[in-house]
Protein backbone atom coordinates (compact mmCIF):
# COMPACT_ATOMS: atom_id res chain seq x y z
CA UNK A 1 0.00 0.00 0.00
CA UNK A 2 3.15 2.26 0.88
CA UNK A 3 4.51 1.95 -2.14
CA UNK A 4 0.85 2.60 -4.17
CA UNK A 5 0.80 5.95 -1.78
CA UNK A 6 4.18 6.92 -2.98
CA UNK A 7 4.47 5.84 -6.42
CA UNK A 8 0.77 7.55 -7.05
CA UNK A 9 1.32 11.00 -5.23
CA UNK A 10 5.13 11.43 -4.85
CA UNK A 11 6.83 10.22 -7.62
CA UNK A 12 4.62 11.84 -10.20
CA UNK A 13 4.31 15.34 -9.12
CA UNK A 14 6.52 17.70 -10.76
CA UNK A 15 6.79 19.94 -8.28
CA UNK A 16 8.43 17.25 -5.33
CA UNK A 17 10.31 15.68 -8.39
CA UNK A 18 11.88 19.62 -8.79
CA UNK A 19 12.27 19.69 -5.22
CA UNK A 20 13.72 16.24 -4.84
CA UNK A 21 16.75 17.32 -7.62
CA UNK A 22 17.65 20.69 -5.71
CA UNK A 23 17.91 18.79 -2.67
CA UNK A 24 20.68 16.58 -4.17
CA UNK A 25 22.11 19.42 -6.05
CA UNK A 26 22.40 21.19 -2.58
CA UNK A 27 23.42 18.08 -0.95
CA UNK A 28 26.05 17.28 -3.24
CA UNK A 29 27.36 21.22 -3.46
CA UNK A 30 27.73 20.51 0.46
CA UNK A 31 29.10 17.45 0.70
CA UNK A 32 32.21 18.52 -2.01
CA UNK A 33 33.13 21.76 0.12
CA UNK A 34 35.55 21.80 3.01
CA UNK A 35 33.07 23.44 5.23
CA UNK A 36 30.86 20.38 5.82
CA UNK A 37 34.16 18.21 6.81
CA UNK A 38 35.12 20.99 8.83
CA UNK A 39 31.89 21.13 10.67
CA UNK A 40 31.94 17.07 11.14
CA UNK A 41 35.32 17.03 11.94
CA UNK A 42 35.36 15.00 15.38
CA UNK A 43 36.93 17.31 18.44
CA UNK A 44 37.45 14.63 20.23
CA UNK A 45 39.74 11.84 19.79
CA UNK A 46 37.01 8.31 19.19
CA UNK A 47 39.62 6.58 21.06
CA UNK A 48 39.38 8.88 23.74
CA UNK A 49 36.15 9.19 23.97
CA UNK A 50 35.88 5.08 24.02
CA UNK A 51 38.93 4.88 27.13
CA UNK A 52 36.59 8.08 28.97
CA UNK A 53 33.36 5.84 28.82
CA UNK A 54 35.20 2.95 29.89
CA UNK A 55 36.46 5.01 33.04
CA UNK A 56 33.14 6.28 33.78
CA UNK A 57 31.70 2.65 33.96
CA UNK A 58 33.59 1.10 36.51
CA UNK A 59 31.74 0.76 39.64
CA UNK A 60 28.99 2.90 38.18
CA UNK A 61 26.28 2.09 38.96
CA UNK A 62 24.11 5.32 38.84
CA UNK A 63 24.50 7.68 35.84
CA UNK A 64 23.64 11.25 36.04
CA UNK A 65 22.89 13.39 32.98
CA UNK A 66 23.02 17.10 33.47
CA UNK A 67 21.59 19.00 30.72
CA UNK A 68 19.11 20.79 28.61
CA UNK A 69 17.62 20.41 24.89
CA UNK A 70 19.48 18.37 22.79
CA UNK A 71 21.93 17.82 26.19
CA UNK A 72 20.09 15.73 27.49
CA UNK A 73 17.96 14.57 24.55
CA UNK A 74 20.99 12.44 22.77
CA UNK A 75 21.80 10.71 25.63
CA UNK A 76 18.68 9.94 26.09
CA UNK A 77 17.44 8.19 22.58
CA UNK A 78 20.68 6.69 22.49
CA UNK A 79 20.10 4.82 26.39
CA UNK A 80 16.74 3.92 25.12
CA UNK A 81 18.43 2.03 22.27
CA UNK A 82 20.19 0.01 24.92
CA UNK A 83 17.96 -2.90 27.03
CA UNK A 84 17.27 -1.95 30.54
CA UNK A 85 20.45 -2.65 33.05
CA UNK A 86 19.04 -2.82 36.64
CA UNK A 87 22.85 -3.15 37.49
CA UNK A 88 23.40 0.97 35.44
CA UNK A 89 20.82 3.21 36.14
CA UNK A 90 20.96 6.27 33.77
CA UNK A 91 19.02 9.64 35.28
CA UNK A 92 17.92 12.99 33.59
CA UNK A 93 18.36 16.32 35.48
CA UNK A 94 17.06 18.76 33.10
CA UNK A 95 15.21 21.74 35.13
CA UNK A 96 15.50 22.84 38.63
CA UNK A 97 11.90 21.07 39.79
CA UNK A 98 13.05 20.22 43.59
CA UNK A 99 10.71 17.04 43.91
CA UNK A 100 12.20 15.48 40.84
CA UNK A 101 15.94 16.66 42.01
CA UNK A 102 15.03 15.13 45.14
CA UNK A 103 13.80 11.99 43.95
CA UNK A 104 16.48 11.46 41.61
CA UNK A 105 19.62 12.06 44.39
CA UNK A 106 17.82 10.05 46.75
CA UNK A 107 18.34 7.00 44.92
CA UNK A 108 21.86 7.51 44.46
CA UNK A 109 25.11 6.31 46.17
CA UNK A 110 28.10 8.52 46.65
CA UNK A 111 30.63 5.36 45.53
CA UNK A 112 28.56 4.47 42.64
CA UNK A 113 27.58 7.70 41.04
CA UNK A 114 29.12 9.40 38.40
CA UNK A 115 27.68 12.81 36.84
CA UNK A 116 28.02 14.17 33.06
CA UNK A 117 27.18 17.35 32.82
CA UNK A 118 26.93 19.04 29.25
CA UNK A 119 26.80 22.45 27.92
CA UNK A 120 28.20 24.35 25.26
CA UNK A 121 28.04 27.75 26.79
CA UNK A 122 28.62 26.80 30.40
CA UNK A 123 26.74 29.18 31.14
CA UNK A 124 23.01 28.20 31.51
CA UNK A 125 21.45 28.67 35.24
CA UNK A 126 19.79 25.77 35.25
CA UNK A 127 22.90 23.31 34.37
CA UNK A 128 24.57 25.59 37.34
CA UNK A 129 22.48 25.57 39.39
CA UNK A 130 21.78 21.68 39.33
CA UNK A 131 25.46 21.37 39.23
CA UNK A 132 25.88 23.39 42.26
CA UNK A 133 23.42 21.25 43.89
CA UNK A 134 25.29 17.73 43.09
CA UNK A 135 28.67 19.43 44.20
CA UNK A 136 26.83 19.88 47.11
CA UNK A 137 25.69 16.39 47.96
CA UNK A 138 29.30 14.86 47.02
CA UNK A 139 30.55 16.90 49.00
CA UNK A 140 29.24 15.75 52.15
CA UNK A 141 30.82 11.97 52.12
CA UNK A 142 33.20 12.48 49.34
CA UNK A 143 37.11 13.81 49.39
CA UNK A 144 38.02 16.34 46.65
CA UNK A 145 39.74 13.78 44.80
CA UNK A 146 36.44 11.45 44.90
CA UNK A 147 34.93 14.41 43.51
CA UNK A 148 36.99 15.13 41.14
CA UNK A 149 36.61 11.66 39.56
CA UNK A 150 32.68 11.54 40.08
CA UNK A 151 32.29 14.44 37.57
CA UNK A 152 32.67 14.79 33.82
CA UNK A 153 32.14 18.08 32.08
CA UNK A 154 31.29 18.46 27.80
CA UNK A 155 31.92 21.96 27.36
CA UNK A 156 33.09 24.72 25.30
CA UNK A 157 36.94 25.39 26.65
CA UNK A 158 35.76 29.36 26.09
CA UNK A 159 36.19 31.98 28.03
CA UNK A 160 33.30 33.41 30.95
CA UNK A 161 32.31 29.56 30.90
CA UNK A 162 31.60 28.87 34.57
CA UNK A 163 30.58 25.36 34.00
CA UNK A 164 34.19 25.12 33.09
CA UNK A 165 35.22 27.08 35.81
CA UNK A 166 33.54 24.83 38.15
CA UNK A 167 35.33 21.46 36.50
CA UNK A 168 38.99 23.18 36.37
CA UNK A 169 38.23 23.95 40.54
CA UNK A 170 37.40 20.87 41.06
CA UNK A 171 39.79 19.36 38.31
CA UNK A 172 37.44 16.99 36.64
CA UNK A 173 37.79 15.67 33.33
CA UNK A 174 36.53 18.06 30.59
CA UNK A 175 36.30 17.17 26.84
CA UNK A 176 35.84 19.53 24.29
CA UNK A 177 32.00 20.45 23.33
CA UNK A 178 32.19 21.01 19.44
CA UNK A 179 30.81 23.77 17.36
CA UNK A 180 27.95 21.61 16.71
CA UNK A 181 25.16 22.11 18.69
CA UNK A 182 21.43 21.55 19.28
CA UNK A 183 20.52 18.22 17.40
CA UNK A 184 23.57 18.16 14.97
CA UNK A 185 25.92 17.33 18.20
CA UNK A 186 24.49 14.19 17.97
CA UNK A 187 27.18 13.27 15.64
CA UNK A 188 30.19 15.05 18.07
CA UNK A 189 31.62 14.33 21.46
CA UNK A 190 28.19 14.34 23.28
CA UNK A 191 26.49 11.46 21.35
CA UNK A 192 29.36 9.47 21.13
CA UNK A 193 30.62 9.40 24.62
């Protein structure tokens, strides 16, 4: 039946079939200029990347996702992808709602807990002020150096980022955020770690 549908009122009509050749043309103009590779260009190193995740896993046991938008949206469909691991427990803190920040750290064990937080600009009060909040919880059974391997920061290595600030203070491990953002990071750092 799909293919009736398409065949009947897709293929035939000149004016998608017009459509459908400029979107190749621009396609193809893209794909042959250096700007595109530039843009898709990994920051990151894969192999990095691949050694970072590894280090996050052991003895983790809770995950904790700080972000917003597309932040916390990747990691999200690509966890979903993956079958449900009562042993690794993946959370969302996306907005400053106190019951759901509450129910979330509850759950959570200070050995077994590791936080990503991503943002480009380091600079969005939410993603602060949640990270101030976790800081604040590790902090009350954890040494510095506990701390500093609890957290992992994606962010832009700009300047008047405070996210970055925060992960330099507390020297965590930061990778690079790209200059992709919004849905197209999907393909950088923060959908492949």
């Amino acid at each position: 039946m799909t293919n009736v549908v398409s065949q009947k009122f897709f293929l035939n009509d000149p004016i998608l079939k017009q459509n459908k050749e400029a979107v190749r043309a621009a396609a193809k103009e893209l794909l042959t200029t250096e700007s595109l590779t530039t843009i898709f260009k990994p920051s990151t190193d894969v192999s990095q990347l691949e050694y970072l995740a590894k280090k996050i896993k052991v003895a983790c046991k809770h995950l904790v996702i700080i972000g917003t938008g597309a932040s916390s949206n990747i990691p999200r469909i690509l966890f979903s992808l993956v079958p449900n691991n009562k042993e690794f427990q993946v959370y969302y803190l996306e907005d400053t709602d106190s019951f759901k920040f509450e129910n979330i750290i509850s759950k959570l064990d200070h050995n077994s807990t590791r936080f990503l937080v991503i943002t480009k600009s380091g600079r969005t009060i939410e993603i602060l002020a949640l990270l101030s909040l976790c800081l604040e919880w590790a902090e009350k059974k954890l040494s510095p150096q506990a701390i500093s391997k609890m957290f992992y920061f994606i962010t832009d290595k700009q300047e008047n980022n405070y996210a970055l600030n925060i992960a330099n203070k507390i020297k965590a491990k930061v990778i690079d955020h790209p200059a992709l953002s919004g849905r197209y990071s999907f393909f950088s750092s923060v959908g492949l770690l």
